[in-house]
N, C-alpha and C. Protein backbone atom coordinates (compact mmCIF):
# COMPACT_ATOMS: atom_id res chain seq x y z
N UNK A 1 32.48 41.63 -29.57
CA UNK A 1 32.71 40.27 -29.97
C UNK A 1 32.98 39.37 -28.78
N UNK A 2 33.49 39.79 -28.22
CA UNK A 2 34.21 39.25 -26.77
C UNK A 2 32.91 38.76 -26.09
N UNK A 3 32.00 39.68 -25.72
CA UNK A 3 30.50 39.72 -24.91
C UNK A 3 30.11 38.66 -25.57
N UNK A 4 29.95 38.41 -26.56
CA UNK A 4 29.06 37.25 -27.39
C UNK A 4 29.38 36.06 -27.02
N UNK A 5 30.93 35.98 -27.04
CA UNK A 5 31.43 34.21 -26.70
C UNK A 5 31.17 34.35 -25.33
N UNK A 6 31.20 34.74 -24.87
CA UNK A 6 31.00 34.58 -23.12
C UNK A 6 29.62 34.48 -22.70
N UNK A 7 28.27 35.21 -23.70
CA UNK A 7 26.98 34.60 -23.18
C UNK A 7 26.83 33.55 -23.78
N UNK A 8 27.50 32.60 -25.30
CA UNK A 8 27.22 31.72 -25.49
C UNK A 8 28.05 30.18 -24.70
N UNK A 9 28.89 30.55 -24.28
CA UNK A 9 29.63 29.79 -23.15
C UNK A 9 28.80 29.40 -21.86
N UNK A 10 27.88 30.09 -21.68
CA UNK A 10 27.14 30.48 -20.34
C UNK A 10 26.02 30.04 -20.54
N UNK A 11 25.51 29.92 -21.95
CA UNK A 11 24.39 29.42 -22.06
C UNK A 11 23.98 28.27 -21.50
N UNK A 12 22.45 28.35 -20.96
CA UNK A 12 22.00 27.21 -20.24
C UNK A 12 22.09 26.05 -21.04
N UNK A 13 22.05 24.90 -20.56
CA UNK A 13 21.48 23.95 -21.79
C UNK A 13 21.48 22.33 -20.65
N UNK A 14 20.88 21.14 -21.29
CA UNK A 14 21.00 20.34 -20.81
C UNK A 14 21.81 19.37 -20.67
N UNK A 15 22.80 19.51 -19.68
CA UNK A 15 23.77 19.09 -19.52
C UNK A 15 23.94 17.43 -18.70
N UNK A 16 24.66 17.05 -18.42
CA UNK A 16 25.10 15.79 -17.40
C UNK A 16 24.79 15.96 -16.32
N UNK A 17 24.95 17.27 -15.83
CA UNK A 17 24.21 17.33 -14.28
C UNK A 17 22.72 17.45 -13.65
N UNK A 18 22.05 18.00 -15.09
CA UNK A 18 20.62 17.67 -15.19
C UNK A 18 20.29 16.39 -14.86
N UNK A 19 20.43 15.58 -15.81
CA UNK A 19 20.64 13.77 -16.22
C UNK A 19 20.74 13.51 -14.65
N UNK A 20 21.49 13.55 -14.19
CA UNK A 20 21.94 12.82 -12.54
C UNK A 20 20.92 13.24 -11.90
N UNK A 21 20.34 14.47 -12.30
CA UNK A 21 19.22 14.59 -11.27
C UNK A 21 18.03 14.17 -11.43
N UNK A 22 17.58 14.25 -12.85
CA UNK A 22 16.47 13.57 -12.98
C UNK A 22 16.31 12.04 -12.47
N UNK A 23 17.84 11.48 -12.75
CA UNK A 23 17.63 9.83 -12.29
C UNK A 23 17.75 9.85 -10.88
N UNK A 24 18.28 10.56 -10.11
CA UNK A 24 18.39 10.61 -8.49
C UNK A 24 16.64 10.82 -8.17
N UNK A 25 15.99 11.60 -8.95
CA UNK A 25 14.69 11.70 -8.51
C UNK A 25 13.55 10.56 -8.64
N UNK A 26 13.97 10.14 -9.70
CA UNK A 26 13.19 8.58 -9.93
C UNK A 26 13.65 7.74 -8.70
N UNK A 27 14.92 7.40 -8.45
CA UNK A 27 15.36 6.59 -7.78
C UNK A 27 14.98 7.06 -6.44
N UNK A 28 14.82 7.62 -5.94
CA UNK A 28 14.44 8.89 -4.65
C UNK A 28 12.66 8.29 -4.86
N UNK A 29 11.48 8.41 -5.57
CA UNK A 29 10.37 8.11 -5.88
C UNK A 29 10.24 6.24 -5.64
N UNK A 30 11.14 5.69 -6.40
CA UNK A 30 11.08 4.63 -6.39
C UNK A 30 11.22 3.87 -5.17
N UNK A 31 12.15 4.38 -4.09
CA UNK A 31 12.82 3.67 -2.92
C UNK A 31 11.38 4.15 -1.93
N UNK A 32 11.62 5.40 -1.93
CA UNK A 32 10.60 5.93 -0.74
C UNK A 32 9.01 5.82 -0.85
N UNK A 33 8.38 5.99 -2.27
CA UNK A 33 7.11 5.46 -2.65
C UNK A 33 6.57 4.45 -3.24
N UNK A 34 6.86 3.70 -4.23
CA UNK A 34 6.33 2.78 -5.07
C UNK A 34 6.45 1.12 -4.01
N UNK A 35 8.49 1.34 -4.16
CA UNK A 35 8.77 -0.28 -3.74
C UNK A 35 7.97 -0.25 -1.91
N UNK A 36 7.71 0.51 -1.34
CA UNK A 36 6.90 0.42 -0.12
C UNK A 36 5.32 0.36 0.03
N UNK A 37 4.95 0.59 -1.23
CA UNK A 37 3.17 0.82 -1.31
C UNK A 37 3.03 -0.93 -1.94
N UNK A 38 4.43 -1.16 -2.70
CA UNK A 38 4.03 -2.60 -3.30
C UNK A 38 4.38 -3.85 -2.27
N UNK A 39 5.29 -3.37 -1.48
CA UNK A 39 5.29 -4.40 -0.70
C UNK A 39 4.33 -4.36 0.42
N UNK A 40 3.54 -3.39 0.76
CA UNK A 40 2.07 -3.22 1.60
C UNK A 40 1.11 -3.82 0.84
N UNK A 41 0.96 -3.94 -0.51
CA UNK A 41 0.03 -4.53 -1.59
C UNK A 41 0.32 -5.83 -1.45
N UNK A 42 1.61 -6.34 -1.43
CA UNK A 42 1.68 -8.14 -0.99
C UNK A 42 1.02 -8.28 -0.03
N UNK A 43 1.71 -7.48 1.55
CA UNK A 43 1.42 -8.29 2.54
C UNK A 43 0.07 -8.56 2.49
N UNK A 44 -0.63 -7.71 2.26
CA UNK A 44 -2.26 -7.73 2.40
C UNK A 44 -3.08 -8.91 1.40
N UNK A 45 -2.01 -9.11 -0.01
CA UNK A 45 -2.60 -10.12 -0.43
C UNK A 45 -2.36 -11.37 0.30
N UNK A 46 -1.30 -11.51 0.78
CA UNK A 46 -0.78 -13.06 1.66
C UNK A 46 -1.60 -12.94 3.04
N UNK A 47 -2.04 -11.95 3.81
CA UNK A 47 -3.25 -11.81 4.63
C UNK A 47 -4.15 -12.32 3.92
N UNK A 48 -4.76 -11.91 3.27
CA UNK A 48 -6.23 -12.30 2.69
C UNK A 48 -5.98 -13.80 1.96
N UNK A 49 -4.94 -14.00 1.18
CA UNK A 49 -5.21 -15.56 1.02
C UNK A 49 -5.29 -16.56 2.13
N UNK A 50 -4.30 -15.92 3.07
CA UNK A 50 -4.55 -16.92 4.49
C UNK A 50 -5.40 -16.63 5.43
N UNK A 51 -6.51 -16.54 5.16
CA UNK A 51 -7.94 -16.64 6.06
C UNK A 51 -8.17 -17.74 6.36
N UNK A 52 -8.48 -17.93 7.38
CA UNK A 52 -9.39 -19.32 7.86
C UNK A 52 -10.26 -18.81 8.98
N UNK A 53 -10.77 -20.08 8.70
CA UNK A 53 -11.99 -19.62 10.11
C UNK A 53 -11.67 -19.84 11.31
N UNK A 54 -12.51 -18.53 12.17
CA UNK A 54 -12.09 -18.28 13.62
C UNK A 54 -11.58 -16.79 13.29
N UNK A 55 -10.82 -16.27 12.42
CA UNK A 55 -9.54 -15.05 12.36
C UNK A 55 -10.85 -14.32 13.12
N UNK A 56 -10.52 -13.70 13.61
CA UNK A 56 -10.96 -12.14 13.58
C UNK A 56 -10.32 -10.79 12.84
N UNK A 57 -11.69 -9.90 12.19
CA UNK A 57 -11.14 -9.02 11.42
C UNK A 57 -11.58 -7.80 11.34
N UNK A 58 -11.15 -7.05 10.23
CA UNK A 58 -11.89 -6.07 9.91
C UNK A 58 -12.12 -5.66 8.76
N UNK A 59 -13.18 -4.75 8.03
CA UNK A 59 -13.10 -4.99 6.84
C UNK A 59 -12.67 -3.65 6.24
N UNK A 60 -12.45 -3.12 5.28
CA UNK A 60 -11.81 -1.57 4.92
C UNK A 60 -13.42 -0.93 5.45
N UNK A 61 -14.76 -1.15 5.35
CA UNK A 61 -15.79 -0.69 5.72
C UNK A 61 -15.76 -0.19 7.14
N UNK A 62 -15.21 -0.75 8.10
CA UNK A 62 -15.20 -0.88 9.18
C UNK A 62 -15.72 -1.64 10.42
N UNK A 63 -16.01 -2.54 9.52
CA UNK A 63 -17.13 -3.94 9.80
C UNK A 63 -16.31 -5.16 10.91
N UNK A 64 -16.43 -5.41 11.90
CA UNK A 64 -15.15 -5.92 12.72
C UNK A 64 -16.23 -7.23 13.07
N UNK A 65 -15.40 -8.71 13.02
CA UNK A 65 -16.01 -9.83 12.76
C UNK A 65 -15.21 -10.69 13.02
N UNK A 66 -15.72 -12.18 13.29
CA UNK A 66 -15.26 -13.52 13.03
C UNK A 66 -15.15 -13.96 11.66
N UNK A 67 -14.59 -14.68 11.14
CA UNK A 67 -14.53 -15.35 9.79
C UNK A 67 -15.38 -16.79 10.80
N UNK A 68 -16.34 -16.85 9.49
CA UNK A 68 -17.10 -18.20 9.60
C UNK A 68 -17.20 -19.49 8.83
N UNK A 69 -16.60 -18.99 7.28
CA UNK A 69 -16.34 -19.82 6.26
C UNK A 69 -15.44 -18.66 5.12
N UNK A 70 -14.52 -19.18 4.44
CA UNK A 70 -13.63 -18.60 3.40
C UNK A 70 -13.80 -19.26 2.08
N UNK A 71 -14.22 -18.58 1.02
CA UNK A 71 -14.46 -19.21 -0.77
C UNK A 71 -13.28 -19.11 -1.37
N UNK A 72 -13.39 -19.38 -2.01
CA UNK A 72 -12.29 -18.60 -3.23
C UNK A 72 -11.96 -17.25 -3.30
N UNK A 73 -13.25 -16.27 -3.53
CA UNK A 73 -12.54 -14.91 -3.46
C UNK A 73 -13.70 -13.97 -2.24
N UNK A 74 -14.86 -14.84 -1.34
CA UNK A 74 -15.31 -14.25 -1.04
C UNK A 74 -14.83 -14.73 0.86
N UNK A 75 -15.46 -14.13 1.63
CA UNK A 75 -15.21 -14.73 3.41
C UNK A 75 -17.16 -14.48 4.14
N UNK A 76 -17.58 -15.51 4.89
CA UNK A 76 -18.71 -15.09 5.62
C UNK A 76 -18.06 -14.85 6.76
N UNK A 77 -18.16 -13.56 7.42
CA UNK A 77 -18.08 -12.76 8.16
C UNK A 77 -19.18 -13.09 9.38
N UNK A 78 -19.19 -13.60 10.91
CA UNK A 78 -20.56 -13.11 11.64
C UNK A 78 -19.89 -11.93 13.29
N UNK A 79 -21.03 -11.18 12.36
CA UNK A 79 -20.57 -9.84 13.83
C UNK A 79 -21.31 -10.15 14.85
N UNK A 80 -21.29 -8.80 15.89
CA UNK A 80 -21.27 -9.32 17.23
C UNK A 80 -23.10 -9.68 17.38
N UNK A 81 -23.88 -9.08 16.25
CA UNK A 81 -25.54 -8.73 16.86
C UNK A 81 -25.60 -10.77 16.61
N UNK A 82 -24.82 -11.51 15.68
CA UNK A 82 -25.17 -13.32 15.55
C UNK A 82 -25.24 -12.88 13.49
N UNK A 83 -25.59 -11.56 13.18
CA UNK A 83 -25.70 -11.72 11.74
C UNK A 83 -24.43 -12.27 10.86
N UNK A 84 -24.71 -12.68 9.91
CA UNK A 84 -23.58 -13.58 9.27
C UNK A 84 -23.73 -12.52 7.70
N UNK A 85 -22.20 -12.02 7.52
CA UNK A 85 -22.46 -10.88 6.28
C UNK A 85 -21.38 -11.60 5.48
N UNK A 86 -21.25 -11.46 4.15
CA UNK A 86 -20.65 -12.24 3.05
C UNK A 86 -19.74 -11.17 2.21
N UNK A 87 -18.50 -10.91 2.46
CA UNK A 87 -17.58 -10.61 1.89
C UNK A 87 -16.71 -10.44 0.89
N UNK A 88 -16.58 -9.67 -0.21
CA UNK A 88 -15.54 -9.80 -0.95
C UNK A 88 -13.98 -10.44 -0.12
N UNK A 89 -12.96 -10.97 -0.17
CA UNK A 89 -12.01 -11.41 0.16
C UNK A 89 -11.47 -9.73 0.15
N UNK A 90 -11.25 -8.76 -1.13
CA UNK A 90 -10.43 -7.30 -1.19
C UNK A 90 -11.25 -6.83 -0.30
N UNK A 91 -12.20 -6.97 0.27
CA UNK A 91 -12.91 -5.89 1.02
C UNK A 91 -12.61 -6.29 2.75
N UNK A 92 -11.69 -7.28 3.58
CA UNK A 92 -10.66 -7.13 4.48
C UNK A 92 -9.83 -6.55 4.61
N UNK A 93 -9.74 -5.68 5.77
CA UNK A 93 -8.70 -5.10 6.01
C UNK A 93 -7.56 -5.62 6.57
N UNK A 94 -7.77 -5.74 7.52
CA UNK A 94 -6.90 -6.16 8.50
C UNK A 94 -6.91 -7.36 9.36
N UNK A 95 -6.06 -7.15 10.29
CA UNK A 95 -6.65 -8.73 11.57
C UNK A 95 -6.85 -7.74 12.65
N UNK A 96 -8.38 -8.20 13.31
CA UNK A 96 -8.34 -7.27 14.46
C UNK A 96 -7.52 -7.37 15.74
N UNK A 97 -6.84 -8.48 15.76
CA UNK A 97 -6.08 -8.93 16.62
C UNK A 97 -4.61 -8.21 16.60
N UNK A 98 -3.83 -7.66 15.85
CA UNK A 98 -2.91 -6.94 15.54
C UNK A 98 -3.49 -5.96 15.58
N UNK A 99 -4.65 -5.21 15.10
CA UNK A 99 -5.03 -4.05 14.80
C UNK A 99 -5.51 -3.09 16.76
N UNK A 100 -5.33 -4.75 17.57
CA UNK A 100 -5.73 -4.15 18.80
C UNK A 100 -4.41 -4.00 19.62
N UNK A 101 -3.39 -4.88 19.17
CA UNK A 101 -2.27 -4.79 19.72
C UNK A 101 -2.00 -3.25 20.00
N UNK A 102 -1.96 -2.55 18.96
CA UNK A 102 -1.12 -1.62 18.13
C UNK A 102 -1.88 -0.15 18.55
N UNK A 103 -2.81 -0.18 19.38
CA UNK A 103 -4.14 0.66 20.00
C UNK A 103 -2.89 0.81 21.09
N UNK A 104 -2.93 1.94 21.54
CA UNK A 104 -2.75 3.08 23.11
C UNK A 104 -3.36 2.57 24.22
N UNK A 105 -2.80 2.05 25.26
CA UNK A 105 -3.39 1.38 26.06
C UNK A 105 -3.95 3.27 27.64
């Protein structure tokens, strides 16, 4: 009889200290992944709305250019051969000007 209360005392179950951990793990997910991928998702939108012409860039393709004119959601791009290529606005990457800073000298 004795044996019995003591494995049911012992029994696993889901307790309060579970709970703390599951929310430590969200919160742990949330700090280190999400709120940092979303604030990389702004900056890049406040990059790309502020295009003007002259920037130099690059595009996620790997397409590295002048801005020649900016639309609404698209940019004309002209690379180095004089061709002038026409852009989605999402399809910029970066500024090549930072992007050269940031190169190993």
């Amino acid at each position: 009889m004795k044996m019995h209360l003591l494995e049911a005392a012992a029994a696993p179950g889901f307790g309060i200290g579970n709970w703390v951990m599951i929310i430590a793990m969200i919160a742990v997910f949330y700090f280190f992944m999400i709120r940092p991928q979303q604030k990389k998702q702004k900056e890049a939108r406040k990059f790309r709305e502020g295009l003007k012409e002259g920037d130099k860039i690059i595009t996620i393709g790997g397409v590295h250019g002048n801005v020649v004119s900016v639309d609404d959601s698209t940019v004309v791009v002209t690379i180095e051969s004089g061709a002038k290529i026409r852009f989605e606005k999402s399809a910029v990457s970066m500024d090549a000007n930072s992007q050269m800073a940031n190169q190993p000298k």
